[in-house]
Protein backbone atom coordinates (compact mmCIF):
# COMPACT_ATOMS: atom_id res chain seq x y z
CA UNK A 1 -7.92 24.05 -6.53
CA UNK A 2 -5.35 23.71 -3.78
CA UNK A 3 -4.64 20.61 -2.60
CA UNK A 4 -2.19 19.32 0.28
CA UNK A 5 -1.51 15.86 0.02
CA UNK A 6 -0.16 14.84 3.13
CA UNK A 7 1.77 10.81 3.43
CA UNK A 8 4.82 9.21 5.52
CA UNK A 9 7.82 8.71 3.66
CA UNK A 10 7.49 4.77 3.38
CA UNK A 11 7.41 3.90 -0.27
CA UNK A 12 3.74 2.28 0.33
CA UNK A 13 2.53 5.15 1.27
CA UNK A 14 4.43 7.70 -0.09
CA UNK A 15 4.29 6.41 -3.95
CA UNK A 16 0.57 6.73 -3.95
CA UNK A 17 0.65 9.67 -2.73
CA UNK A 18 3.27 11.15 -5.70
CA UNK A 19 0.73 9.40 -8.05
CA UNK A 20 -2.15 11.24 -6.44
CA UNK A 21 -0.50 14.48 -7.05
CA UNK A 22 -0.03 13.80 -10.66
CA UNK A 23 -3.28 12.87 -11.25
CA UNK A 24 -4.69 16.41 -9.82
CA UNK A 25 -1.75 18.41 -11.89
CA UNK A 26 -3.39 16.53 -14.97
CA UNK A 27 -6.92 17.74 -13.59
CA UNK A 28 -5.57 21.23 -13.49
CA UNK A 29 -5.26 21.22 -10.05
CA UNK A 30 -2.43 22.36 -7.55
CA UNK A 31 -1.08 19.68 -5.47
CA UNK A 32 1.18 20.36 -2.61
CA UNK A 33 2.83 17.19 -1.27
CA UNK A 34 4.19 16.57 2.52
CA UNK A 35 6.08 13.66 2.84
CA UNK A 36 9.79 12.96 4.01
CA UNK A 37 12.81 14.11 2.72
CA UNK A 38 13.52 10.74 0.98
CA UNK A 39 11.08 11.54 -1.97
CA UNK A 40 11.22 15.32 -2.37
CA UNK A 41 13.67 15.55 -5.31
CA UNK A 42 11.79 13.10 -7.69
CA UNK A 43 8.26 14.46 -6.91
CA UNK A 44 10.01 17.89 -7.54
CA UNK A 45 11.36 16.57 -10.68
CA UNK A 46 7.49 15.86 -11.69
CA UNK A 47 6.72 18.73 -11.49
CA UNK A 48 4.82 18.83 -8.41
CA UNK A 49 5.19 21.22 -5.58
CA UNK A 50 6.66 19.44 -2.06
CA UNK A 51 7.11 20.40 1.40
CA UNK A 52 9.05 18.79 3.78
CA UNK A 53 6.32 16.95 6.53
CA UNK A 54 7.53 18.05 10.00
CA UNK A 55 7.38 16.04 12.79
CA UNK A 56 8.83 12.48 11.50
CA UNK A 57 12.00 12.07 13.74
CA UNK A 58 11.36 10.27 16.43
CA UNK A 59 11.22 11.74 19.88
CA UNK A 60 11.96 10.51 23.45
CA UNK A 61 8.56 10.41 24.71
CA UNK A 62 7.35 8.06 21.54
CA UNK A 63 6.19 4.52 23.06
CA UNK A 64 8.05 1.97 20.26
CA UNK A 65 6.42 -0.80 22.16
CA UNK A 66 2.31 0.07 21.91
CA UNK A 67 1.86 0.85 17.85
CA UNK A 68 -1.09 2.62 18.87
CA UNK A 69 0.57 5.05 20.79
CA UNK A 70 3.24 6.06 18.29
CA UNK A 71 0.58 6.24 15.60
CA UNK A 72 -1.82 8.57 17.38
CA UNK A 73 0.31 10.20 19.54
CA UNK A 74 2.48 10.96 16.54
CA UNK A 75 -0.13 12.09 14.31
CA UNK A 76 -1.31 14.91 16.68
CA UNK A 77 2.73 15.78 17.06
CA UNK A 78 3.18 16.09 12.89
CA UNK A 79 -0.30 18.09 12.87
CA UNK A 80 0.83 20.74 15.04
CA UNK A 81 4.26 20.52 13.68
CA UNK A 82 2.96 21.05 10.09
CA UNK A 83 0.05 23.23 10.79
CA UNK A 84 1.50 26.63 10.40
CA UNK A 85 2.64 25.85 6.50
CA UNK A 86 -0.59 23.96 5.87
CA UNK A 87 -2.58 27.13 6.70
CA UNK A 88 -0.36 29.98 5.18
CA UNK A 89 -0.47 27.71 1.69
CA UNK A 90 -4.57 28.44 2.20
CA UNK A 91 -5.58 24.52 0.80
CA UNK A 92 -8.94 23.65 -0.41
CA UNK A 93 -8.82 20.34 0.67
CA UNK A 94 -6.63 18.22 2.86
CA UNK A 95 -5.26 14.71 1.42
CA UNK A 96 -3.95 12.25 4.22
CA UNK A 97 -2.87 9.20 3.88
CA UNK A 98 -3.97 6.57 6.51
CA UNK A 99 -1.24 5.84 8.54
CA UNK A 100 -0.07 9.58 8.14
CA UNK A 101 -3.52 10.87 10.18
CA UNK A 102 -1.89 14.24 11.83
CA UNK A 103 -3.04 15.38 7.90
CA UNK A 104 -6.97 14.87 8.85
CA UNK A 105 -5.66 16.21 12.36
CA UNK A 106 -4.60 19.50 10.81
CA UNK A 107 -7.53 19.67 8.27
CA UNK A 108 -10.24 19.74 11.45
CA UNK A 109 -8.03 22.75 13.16
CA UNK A 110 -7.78 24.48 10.09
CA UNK A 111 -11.82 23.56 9.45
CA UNK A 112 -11.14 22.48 5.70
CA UNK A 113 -12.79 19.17 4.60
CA UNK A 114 -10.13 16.37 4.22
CA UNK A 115 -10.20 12.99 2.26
CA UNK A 116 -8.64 9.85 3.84
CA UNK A 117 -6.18 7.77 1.30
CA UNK A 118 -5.46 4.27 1.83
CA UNK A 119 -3.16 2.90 -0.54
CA UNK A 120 -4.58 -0.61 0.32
CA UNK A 121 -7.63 -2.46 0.85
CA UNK A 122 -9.52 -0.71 3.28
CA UNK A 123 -8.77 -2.13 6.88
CA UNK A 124 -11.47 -0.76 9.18
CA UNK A 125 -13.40 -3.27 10.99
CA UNK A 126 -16.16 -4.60 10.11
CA UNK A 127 -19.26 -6.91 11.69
CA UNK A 128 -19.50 -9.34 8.72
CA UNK A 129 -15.52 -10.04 8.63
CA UNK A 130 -13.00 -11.87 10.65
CA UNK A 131 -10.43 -9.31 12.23
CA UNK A 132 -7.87 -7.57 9.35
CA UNK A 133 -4.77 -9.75 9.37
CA UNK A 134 -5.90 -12.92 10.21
CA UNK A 135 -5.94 -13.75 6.28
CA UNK A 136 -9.02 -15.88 6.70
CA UNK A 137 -12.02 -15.88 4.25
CA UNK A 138 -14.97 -14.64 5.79
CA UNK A 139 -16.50 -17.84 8.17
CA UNK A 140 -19.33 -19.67 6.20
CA UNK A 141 -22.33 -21.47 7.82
CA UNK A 142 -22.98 -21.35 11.55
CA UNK A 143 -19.63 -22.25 12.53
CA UNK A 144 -17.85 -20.06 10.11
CA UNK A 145 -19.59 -17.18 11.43
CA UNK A 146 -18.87 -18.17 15.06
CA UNK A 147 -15.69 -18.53 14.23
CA UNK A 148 -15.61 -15.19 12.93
CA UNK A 149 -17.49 -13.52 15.58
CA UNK A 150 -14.90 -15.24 18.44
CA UNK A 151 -12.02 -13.64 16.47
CA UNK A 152 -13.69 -10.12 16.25
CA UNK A 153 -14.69 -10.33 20.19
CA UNK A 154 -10.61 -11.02 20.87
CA UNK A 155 -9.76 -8.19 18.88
CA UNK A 156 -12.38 -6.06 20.35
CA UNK A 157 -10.42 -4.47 23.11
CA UNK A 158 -7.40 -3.69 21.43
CA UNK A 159 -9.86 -1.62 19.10
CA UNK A 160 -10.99 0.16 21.92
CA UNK A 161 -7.66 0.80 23.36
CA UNK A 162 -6.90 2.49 19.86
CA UNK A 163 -9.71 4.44 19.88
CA UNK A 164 -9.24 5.71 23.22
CA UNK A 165 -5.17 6.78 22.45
CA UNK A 166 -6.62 8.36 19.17
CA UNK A 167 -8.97 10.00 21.63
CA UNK A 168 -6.35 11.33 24.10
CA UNK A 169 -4.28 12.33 21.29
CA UNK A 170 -6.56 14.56 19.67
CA UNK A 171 -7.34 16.61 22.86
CA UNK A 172 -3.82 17.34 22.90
CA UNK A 173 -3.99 19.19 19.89
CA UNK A 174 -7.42 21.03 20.64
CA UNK A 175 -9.59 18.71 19.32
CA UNK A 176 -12.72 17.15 20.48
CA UNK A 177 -12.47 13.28 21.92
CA UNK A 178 -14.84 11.88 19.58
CA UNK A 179 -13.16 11.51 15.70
CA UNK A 180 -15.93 12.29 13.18
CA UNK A 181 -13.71 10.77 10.46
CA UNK A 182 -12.35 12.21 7.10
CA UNK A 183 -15.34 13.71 4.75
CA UNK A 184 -14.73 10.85 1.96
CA UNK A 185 -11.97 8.11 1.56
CA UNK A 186 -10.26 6.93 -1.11
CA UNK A 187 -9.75 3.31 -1.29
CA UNK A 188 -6.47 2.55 -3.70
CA UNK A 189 -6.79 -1.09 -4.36
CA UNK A 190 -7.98 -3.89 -7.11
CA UNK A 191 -12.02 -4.74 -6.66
CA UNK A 192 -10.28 -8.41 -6.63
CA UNK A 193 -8.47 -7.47 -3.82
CA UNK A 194 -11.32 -6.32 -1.88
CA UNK A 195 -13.96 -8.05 0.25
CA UNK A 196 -17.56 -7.86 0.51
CA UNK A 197 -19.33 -5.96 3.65
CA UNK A 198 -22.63 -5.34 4.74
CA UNK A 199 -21.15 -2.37 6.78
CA UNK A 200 -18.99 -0.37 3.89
CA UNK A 201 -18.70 2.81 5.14
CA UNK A 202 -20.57 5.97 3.61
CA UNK A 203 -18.56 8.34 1.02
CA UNK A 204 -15.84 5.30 0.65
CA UNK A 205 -14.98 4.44 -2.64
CA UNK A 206 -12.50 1.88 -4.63
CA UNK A 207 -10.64 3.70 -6.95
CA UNK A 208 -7.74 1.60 -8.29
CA UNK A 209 -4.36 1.84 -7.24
CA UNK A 210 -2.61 4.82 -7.49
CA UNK A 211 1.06 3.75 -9.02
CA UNK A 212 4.18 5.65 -9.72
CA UNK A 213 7.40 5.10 -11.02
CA UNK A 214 10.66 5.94 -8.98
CA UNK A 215 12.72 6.25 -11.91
CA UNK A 216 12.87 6.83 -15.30
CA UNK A 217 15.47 3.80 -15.79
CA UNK A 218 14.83 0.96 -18.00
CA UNK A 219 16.50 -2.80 -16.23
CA UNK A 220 18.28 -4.91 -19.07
CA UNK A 221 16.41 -7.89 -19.26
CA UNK A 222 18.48 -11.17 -19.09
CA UNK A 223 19.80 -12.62 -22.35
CA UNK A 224 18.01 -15.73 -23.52
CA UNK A 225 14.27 -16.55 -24.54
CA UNK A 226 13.26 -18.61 -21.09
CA UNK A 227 9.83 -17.01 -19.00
CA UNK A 228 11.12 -13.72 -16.84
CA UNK A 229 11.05 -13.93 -13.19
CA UNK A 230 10.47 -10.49 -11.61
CA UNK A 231 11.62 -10.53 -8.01
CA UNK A 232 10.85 -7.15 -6.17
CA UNK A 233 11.82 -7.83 -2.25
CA UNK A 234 9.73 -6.05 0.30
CA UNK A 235 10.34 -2.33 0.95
CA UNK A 236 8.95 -2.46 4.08
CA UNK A 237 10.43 -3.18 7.49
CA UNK A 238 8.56 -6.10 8.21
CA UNK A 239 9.45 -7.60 4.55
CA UNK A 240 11.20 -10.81 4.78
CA UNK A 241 15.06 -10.88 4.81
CA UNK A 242 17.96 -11.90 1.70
CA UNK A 243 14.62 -12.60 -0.24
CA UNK A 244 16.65 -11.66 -3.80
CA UNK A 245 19.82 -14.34 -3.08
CA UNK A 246 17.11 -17.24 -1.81
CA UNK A 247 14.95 -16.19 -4.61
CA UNK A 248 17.93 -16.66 -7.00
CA UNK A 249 19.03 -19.80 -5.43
CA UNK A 250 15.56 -21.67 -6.12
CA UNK A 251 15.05 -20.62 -9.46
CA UNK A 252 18.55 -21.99 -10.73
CA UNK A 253 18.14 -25.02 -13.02
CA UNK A 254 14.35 -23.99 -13.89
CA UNK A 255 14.83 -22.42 -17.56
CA UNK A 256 13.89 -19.38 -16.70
CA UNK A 257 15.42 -15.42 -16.34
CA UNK A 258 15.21 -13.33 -13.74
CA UNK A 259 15.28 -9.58 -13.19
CA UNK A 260 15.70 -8.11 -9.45
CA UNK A 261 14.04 -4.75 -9.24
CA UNK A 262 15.14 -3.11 -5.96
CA UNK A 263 15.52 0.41 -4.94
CA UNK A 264 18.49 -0.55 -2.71
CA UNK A 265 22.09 -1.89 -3.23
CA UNK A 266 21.88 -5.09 -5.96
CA UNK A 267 23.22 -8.44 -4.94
CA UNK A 268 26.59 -8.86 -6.16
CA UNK A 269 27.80 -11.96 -8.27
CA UNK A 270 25.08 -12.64 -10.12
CA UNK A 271 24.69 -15.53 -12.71
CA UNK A 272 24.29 -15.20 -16.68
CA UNK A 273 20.31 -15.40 -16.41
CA UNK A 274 19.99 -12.91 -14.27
CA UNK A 275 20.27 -8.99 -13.85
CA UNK A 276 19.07 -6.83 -10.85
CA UNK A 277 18.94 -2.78 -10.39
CA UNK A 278 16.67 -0.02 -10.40
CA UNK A 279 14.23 0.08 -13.10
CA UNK A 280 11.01 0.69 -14.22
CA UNK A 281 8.67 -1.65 -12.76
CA UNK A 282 5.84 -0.98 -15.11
CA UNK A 283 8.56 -1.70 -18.40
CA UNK A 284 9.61 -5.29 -16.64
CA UNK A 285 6.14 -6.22 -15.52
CA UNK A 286 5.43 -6.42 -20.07
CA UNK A 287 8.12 -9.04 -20.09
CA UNK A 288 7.43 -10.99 -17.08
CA UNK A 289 5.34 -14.34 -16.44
CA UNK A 290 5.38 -14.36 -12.62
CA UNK A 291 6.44 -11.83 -10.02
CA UNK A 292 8.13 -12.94 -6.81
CA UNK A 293 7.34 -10.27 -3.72
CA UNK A 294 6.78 -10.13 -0.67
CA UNK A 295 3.36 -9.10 -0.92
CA UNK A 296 3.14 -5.26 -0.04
CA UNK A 297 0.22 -3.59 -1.40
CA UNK A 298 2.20 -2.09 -4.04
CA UNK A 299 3.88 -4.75 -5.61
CA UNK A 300 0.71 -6.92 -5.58
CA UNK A 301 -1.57 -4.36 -7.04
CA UNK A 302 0.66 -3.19 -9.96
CA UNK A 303 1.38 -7.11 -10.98
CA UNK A 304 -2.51 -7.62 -11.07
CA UNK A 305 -3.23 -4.36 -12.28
CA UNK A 306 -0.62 -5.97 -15.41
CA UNK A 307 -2.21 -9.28 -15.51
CA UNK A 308 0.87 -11.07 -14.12
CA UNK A 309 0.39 -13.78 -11.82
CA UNK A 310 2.89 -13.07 -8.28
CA UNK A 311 4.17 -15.74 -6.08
CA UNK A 312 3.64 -13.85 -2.36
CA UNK A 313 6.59 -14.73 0.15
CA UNK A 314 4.76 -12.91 3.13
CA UNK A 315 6.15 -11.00 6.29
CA UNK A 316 4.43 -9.23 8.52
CA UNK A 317 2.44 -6.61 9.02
CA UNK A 318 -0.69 -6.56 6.00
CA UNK A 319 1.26 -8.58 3.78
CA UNK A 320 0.01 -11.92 5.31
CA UNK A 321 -3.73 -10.78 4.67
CA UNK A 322 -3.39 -9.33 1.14
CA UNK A 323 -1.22 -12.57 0.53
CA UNK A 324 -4.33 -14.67 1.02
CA UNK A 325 -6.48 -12.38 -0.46
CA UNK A 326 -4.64 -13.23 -3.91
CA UNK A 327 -4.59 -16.89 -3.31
CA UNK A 328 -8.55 -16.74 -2.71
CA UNK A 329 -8.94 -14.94 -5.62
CA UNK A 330 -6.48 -17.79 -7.91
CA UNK A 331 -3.59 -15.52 -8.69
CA UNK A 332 -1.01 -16.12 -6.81
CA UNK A 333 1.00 -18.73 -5.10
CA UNK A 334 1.96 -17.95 -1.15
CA UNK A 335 5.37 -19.39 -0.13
CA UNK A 336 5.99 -19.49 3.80
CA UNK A 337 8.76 -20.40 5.03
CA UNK A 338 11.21 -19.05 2.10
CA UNK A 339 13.56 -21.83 1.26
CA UNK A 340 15.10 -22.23 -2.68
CA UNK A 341 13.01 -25.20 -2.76
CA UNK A 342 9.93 -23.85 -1.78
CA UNK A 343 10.10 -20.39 -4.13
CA UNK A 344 11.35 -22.57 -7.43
CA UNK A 345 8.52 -25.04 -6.78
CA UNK A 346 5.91 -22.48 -6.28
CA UNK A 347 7.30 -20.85 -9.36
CA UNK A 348 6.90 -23.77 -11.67
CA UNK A 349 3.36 -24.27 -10.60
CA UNK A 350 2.23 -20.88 -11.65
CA UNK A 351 3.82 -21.19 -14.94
CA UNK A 352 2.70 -24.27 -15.89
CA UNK A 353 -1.20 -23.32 -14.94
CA UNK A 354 -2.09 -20.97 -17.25
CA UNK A 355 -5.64 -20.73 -14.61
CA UNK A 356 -3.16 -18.14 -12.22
CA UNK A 357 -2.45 -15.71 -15.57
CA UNK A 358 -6.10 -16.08 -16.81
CA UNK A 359 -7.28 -15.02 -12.49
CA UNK A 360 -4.74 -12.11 -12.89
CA UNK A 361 -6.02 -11.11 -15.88
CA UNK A 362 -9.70 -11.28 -14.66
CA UNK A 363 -8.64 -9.06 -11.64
CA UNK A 364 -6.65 -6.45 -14.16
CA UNK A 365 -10.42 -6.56 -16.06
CA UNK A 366 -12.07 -4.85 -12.39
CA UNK A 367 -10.23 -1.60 -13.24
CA UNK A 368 -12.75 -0.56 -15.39
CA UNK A 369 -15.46 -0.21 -12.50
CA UNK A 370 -13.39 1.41 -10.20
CA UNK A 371 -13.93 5.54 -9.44
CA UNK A 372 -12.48 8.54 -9.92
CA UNK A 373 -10.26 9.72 -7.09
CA UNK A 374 -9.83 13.29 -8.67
CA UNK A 375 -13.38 13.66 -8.55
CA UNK A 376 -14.26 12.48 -5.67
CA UNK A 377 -11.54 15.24 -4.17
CA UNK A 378 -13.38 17.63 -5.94
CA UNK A 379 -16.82 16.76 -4.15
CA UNK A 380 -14.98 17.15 -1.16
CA UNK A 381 -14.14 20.15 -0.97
CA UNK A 382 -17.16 21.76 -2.40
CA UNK A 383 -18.80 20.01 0.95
């Protein structure tokens, strides 16, 4: 079976989306991935099939200021872009990840079905839940779910808004207004990670988080016998800044040994008890006792998925919510603002409770109900 699998080059997104494509070449599949140039030579290296996704640069017209705008109005621009190769490679089935929708764009002009992935949580609305990225537990009793319903009432008309630029967008493309939505999702997260909803959407299903390794490098772990700090600083854009030198600075004097794992340029001088490079996450998460990160999806989910308890230094975008989703659920620590003080006390208290390894542990244990996302492909495009 052909399959495009269609993500932004953001390491969020795009990692899943290499991990995806494995998981069909294991299934005997054929997995074509679009993503940005950033990526190509690794997934290559894989041994899975890439294109370069069209359409990524941005253009004059694009509207930096309304983030609804530049997502919908640049999805329609990357399907038409990449619409000629996605029909002369004749797919099955169209993959698209959910901030990258010109994927399900191209997938309705071509008339294939096409399978949403979110490599998070899933983040659509819902009537039981206050809004996405408020980090707030659902409202108990009446006032709780006043509260709640307030909150989703103020966040009501920027929904519309959205739905009417997706609306205007499509049209642009030859589509109809009206979005009937991807014919299944996949939802790559932790069950511990997500919340309960009346509303769950038909043909949506949990199915774990889809990991993958940038590299084939081993880090050299500290010398010494002290607990191992992993410190993985936020890919994203909206990560908080010099995270790895604060980090460093609060966990001097604590016993312990620390391992940076970043995919950019390592922090220079670095003390005896510490090492930092590019390395194999998965490797450093067997030695570790507690991950510091900034709480992308990612980061968060592979920790768990190890049984390793994370302290979350939040930014912005999703990171605050998922940041309090692993406090609720007793594995992690949030730290906000980052000062030395703050991360090396936060730090301590997760090693000396063994109740945040034994809550990580319990959410690693939810794996084994999650689904099959290679299957649930499958039933998509036999629809």
């Amino acid at each position: 079976m052909r399959i495009a699998v269609v993500a932004g080059p953001d390491p969020g997104h795009a990692f899943p989306a290499i991990a995806l494509c494995l998981r069909l070449l294991d299934a005997g599949d054929e997995p074509v991935l679009f993503t940005g140039p950033r990526w190509l030579d690794q997934a290559r290296a894989a041994g899975i099939s890439v294109r370069k996704l069209r359409g990524l640069a941005p253009r004059p017209t694009d509207d930096d200021g309304d983030a609804g705008a530049r997502i919908h109005d640049r999805a329609a621009h990357i399907a038409a872009e990449n619409l000629p190769e996605l029909s002369a490679m004749l797919p099955d089935l169209i993959v698209s990840d959910v901030l990258t929708a010109g994927g399900g764009m191209a997938a309705e002009r071509l008339g294939l079905p096409w399978v949403e992935l979110s490599p998070h949580p899933l983040y659509l609305p819902s009537r039981a839940l206050p809004p996405i990225g408020s980090g707030l537990a659902p409202g108990e009793g009446v006032r709780g779910r006043v509260r709640d319903g307030v909150l989703r009432t103020m966040t009501a008309r920027a929904v519309r808004t959205g739905q009417r630029q997706r609306s205007a967008a499509r049209e642009t493309i030859g589509l109809p207004a009206e979005d009937p939505g991807p014919t299944a999702r996949l939802v790559a997260t932790l069950p511990a990670l997500e919340m309960d909803r009346p509303d769950w959407p038909a043909d949506t299903s949990i199915v774990g988080p889809l990991l993958w390794e940038p590299t084939d490098a081993v880090l050299p772990l500290p010398p010494g016998d002290g607990p191992l700090v992993m410190v993985a600083p936020s890919t994203a854009h909206t990560g908080v800044a010099d995270m790895a030198a604060t980090v460093l600075a609060g966990m001097a004097g604590l016993g312990v040994r620390v391992a940076i794992s970043t995919l950019d340029t390592p922090p220079a001088d670095l003390p005896d008890w510490a090492t930092a490079g590019l390395g194999r996450q998965d490797e450093l998460l067997t030695h570790a006792s507690v991950v510091v990160g900034g709480g992308g999806h990612g980061l968060l989910a592979k920790s768990l998925a190890a049984g390793v308890p994370v302290v979350t230094v939040p930014g912005g975008g999703d990171q605050w919510e998922l940041a309090n989703r692993a406090v609720r659920q007793g594995s992690s620590v949030l730290v906000r603002p980052l000062t030395p003080e703050a991360v090396g006390a936060a730090v301590r208290q997760v090693l000396d409770d063994p109740g945040y390894a034994a809550a990580a542990r319990q959410a690693a244990a939810g794996l084994a109900a999650v689904e099959d996302p290679v299957r649930i492909c499958h039933d998509a495009a036999k629809r």
